[in-house]
PDB file of N, CA and C in Angstrom:
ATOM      1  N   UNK A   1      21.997  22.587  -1.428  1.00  0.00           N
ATOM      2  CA  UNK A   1      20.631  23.045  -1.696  1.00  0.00           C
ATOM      3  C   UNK A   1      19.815  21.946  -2.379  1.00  0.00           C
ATOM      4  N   UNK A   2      18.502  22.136  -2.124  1.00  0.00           N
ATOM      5  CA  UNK A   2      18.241  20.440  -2.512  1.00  0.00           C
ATOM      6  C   UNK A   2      17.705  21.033  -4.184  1.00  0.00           C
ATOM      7  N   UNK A   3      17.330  22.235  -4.831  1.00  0.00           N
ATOM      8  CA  UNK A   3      17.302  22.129  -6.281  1.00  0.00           C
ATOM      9  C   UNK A   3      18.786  21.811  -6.927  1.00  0.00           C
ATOM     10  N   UNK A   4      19.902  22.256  -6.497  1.00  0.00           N
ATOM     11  CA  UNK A   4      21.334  21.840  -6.968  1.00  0.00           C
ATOM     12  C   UNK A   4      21.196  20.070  -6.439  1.00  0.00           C
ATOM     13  N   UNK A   5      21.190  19.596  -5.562  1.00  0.00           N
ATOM     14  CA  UNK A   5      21.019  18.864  -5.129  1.00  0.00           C
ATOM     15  C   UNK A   5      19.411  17.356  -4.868  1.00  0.00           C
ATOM     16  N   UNK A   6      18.936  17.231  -5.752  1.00  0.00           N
ATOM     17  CA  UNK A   6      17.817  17.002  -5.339  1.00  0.00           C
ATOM     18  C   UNK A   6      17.518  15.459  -4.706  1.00  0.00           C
ATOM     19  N   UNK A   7      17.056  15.369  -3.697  1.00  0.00           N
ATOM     20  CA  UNK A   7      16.524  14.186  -2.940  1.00  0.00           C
ATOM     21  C   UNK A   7      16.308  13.090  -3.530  1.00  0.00           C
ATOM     22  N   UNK A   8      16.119  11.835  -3.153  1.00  0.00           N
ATOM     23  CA  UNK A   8      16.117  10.675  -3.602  1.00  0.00           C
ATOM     24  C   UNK A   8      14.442  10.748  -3.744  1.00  0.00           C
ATOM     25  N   UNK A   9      13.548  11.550  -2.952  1.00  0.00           N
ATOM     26  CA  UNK A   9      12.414  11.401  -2.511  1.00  0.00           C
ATOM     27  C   UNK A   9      11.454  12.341  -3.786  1.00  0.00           C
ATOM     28  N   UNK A  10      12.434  13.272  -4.315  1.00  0.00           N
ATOM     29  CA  UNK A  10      12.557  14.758  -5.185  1.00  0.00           C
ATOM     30  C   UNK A  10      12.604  13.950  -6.840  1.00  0.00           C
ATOM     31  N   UNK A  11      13.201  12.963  -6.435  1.00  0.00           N
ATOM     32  CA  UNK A  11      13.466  11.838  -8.004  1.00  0.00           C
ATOM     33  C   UNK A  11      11.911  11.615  -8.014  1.00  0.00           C
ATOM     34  N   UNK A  12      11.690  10.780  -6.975  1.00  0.00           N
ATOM     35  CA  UNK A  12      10.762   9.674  -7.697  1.00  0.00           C
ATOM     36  C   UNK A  12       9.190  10.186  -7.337  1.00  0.00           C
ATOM     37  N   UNK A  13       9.395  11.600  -6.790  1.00  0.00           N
ATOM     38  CA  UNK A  13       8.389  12.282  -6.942  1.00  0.00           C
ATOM     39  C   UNK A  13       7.931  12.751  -8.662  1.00  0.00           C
ATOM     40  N   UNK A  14       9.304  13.351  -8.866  1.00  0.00           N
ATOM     41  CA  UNK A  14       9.437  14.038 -10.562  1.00  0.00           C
ATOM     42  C   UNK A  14       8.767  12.788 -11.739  1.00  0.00           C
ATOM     43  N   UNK A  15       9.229  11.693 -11.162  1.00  0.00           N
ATOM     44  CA  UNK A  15       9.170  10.548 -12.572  1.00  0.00           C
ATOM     45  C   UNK A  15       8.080  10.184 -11.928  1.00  0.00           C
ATOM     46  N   UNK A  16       6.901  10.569 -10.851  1.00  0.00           N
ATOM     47  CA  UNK A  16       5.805  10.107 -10.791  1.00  0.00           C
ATOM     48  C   UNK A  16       4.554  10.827 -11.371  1.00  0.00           C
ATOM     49  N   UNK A  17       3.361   9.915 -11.846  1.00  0.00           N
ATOM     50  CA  UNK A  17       2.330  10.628 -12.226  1.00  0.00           C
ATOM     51  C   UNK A  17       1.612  11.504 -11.031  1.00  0.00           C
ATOM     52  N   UNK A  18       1.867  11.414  -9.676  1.00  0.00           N
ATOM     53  CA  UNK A  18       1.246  11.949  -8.720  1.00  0.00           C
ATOM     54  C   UNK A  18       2.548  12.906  -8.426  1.00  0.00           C
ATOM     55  N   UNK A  19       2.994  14.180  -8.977  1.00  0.00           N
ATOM     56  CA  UNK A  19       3.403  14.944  -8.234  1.00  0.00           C
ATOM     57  C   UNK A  19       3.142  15.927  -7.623  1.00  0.00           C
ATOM     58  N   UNK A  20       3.521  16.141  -6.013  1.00  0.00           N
ATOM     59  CA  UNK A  20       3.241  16.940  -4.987  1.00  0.00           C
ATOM     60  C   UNK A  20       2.111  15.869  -4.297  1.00  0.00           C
ATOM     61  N   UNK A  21       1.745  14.711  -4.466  1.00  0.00           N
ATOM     62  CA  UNK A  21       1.057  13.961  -3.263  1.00  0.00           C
ATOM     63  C   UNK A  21       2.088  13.916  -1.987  1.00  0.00           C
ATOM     64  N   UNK A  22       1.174  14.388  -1.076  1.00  0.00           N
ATOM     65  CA  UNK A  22       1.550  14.507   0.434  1.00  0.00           C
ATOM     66  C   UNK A  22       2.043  13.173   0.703  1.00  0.00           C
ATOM     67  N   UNK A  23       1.167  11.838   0.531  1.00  0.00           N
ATOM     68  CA  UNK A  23       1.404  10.732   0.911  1.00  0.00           C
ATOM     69  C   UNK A  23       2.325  10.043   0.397  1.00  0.00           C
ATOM     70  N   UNK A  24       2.531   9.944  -0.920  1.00  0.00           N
ATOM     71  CA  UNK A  24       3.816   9.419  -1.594  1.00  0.00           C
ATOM     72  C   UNK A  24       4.969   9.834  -0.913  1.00  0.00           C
ATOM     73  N   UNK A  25       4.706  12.155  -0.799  1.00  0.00           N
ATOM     74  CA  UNK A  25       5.951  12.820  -0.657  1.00  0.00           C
ATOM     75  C   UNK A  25       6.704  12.480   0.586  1.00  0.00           C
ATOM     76  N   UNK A  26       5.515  11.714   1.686  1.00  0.00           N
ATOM     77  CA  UNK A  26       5.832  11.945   3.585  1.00  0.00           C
ATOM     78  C   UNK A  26       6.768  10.423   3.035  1.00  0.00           C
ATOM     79  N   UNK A  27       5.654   8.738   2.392  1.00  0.00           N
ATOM     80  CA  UNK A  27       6.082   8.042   2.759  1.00  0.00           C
ATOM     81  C   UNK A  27       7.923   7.839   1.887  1.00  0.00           C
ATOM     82  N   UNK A  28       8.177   8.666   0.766  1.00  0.00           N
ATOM     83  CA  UNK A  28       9.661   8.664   0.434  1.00  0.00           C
ATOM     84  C   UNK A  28      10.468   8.998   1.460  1.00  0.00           C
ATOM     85  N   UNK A  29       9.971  10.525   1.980  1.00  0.00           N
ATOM     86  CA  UNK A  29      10.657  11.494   2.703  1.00  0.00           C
ATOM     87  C   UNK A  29      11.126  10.581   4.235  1.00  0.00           C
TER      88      UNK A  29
END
């Protein structure tokens, strides 16, 4: 599950000042 589990993309979303940007989220994802 990716909250047990969270993404590499889910990291550096969290430690960013822009979280939930689409564009950051697509270009990690």
């Amino acid at each position: 599950e990716a909250l047990a589990r969270p993404s590499p993309s889910e990291r550096v979303a969290n430690s960013s000042p822009r979280v939930g940007d689409p564009l950051v989220w697509f270009a990690e994802k």
